[in-house]
Protein backbone atom coordinates (compact mmCIF):
# COMPACT_ATOMS: atom_id res chain seq x y z
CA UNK A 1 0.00 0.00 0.00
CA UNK A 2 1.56 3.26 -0.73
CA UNK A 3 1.46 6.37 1.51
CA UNK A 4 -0.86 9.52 0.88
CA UNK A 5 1.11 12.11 -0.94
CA UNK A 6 1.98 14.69 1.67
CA UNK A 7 1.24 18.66 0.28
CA UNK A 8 2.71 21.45 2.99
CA UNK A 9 0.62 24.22 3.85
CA UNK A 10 3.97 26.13 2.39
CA UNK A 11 2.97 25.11 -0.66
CA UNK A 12 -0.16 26.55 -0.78
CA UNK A 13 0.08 29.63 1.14
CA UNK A 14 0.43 32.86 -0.66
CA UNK A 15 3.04 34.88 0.61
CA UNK A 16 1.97 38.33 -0.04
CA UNK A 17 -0.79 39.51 2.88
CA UNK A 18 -1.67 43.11 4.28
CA UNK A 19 -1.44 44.01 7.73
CA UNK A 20 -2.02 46.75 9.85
CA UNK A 21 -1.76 48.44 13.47
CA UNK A 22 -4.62 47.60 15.75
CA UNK A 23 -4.51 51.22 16.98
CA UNK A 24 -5.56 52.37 13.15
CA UNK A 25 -9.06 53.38 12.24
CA UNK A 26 -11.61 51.58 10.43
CA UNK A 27 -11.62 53.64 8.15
CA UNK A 28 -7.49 53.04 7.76
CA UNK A 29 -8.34 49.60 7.56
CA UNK A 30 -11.00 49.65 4.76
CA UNK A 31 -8.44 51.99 2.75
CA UNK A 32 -5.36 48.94 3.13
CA UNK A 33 -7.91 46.59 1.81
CA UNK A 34 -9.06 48.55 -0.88
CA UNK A 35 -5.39 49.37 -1.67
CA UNK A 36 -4.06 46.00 -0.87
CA UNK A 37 -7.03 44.28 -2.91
CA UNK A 38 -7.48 41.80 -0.10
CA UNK A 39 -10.46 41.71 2.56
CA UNK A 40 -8.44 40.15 5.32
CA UNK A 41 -5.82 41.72 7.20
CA UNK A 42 -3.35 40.58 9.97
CA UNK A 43 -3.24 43.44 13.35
CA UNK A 44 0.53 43.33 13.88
CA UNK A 45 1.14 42.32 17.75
CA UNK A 46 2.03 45.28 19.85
CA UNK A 47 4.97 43.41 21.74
CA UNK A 48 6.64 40.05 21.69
CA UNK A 49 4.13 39.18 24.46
CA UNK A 50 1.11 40.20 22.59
CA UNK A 51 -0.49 37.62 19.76
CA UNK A 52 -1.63 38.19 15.98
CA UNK A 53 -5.14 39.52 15.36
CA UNK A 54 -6.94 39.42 11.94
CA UNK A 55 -9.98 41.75 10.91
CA UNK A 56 -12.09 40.91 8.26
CA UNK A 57 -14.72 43.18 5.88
CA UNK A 58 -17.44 40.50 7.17
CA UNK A 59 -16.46 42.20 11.06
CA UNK A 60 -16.59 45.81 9.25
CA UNK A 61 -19.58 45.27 8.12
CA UNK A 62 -21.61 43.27 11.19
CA UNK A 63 -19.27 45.50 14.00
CA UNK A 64 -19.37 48.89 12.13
CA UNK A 65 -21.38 49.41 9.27
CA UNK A 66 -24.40 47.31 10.95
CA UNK A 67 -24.30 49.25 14.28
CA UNK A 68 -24.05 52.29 12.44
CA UNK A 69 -20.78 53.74 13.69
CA UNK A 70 -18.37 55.90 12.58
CA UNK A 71 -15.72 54.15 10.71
CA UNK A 72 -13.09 56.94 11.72
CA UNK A 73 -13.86 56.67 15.53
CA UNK A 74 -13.66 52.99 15.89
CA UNK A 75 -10.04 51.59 16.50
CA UNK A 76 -8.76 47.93 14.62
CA UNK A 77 -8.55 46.46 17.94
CA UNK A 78 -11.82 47.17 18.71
CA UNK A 79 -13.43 44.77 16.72
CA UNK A 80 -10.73 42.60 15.46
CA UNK A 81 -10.19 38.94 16.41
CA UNK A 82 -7.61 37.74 18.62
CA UNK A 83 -5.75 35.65 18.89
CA UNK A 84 -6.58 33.35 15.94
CA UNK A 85 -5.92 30.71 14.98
CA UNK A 86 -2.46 30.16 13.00
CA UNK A 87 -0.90 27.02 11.50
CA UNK A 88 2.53 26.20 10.86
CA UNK A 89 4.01 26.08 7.28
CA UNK A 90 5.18 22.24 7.72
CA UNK A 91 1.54 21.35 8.59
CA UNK A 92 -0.27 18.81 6.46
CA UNK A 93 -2.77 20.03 4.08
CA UNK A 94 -5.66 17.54 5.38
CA UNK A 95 -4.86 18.79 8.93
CA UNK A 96 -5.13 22.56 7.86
CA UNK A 97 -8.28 21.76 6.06
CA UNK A 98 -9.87 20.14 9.11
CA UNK A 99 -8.71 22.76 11.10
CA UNK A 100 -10.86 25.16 8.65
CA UNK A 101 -13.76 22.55 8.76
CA UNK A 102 -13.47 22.71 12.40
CA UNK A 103 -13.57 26.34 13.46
CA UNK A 104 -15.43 27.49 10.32
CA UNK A 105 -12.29 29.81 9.44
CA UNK A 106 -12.41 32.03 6.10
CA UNK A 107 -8.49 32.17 6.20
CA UNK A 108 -5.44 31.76 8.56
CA UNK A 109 -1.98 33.13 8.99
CA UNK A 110 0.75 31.25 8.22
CA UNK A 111 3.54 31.25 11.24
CA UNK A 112 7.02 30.05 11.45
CA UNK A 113 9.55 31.17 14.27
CA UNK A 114 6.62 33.60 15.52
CA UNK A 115 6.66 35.64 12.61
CA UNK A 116 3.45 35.67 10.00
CA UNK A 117 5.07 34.40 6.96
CA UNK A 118 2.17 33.64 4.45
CA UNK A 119 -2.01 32.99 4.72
CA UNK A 120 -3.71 29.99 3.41
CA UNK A 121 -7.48 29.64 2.64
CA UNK A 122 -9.63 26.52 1.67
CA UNK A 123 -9.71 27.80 -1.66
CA UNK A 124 -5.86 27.46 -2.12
CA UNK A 125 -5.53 24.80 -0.15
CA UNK A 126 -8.28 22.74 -2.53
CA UNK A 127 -7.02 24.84 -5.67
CA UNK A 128 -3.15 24.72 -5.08
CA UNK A 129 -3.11 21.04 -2.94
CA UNK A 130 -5.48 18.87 -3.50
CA UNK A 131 -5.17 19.29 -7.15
CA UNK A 132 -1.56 18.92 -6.72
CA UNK A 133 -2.58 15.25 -5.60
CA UNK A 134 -4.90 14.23 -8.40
């Protein structure tokens, strides 16, 4: 019987993300997304101490636009999540994916010696792995 090709969430992951300062604005946020062309950014951790934080446009919109506040009065780290969940770049492909299946995650940073190094959804990980394995 021969093993299960193994697929690395480094594989998949795409390098390039936007981040941003959990101190910023909404309204800073929405204009690195626009900017960035992404709706998902990391919040950068404040000290070595402090853990990674993501903000999404779904939060904008339930958390800001829903409750009708001001976008330029309402800080990142106000309605961001943290900490999230993160997954390392060695990790197994099937074990990311249940991970996402699990918790019902849209996307999740990439980590390697505490540093965010890429971000990996379920469409690259289907897209860019399990193709890879057909």
């Amino acid at each position: 019987m021969t093993e299960p090709k193994i697929i690395r969430v480094k594989e998949v992951m795409k390098a390039s993300f936007a981040s941003i300062d959990g101190t910023a604005t909404i309204s800073d946020a929405l204009k690195e997304m626009k900017a960035s062309g992404t709706s998902v950014l990391i919040v950068n951790k404040r000290h070595d101490d402090d853990e990674y934080g993501m903000i999404t446009s779904g939060d904008i919109a339930r958390q800001v636009l829903a409750k009708d506040r001001a976008p330029d009065r309402v800080n990142v780290y106000e309605i961001m999540t943290c900490p999230v969940i993160q997954v390392h770049p060695e990790m197994d492909i099937r074990y990311c994916s249940r991970l996402f299946a699990t918790y019902n995650l849209v996307r999740v940073p990439v980590v390697e010696n505490g540093k965010v190094i890429g971000m990996v959804s379920p469409n690259s990980l289907v897209l860019d792995g399990l193709y890879k394995i057909c």
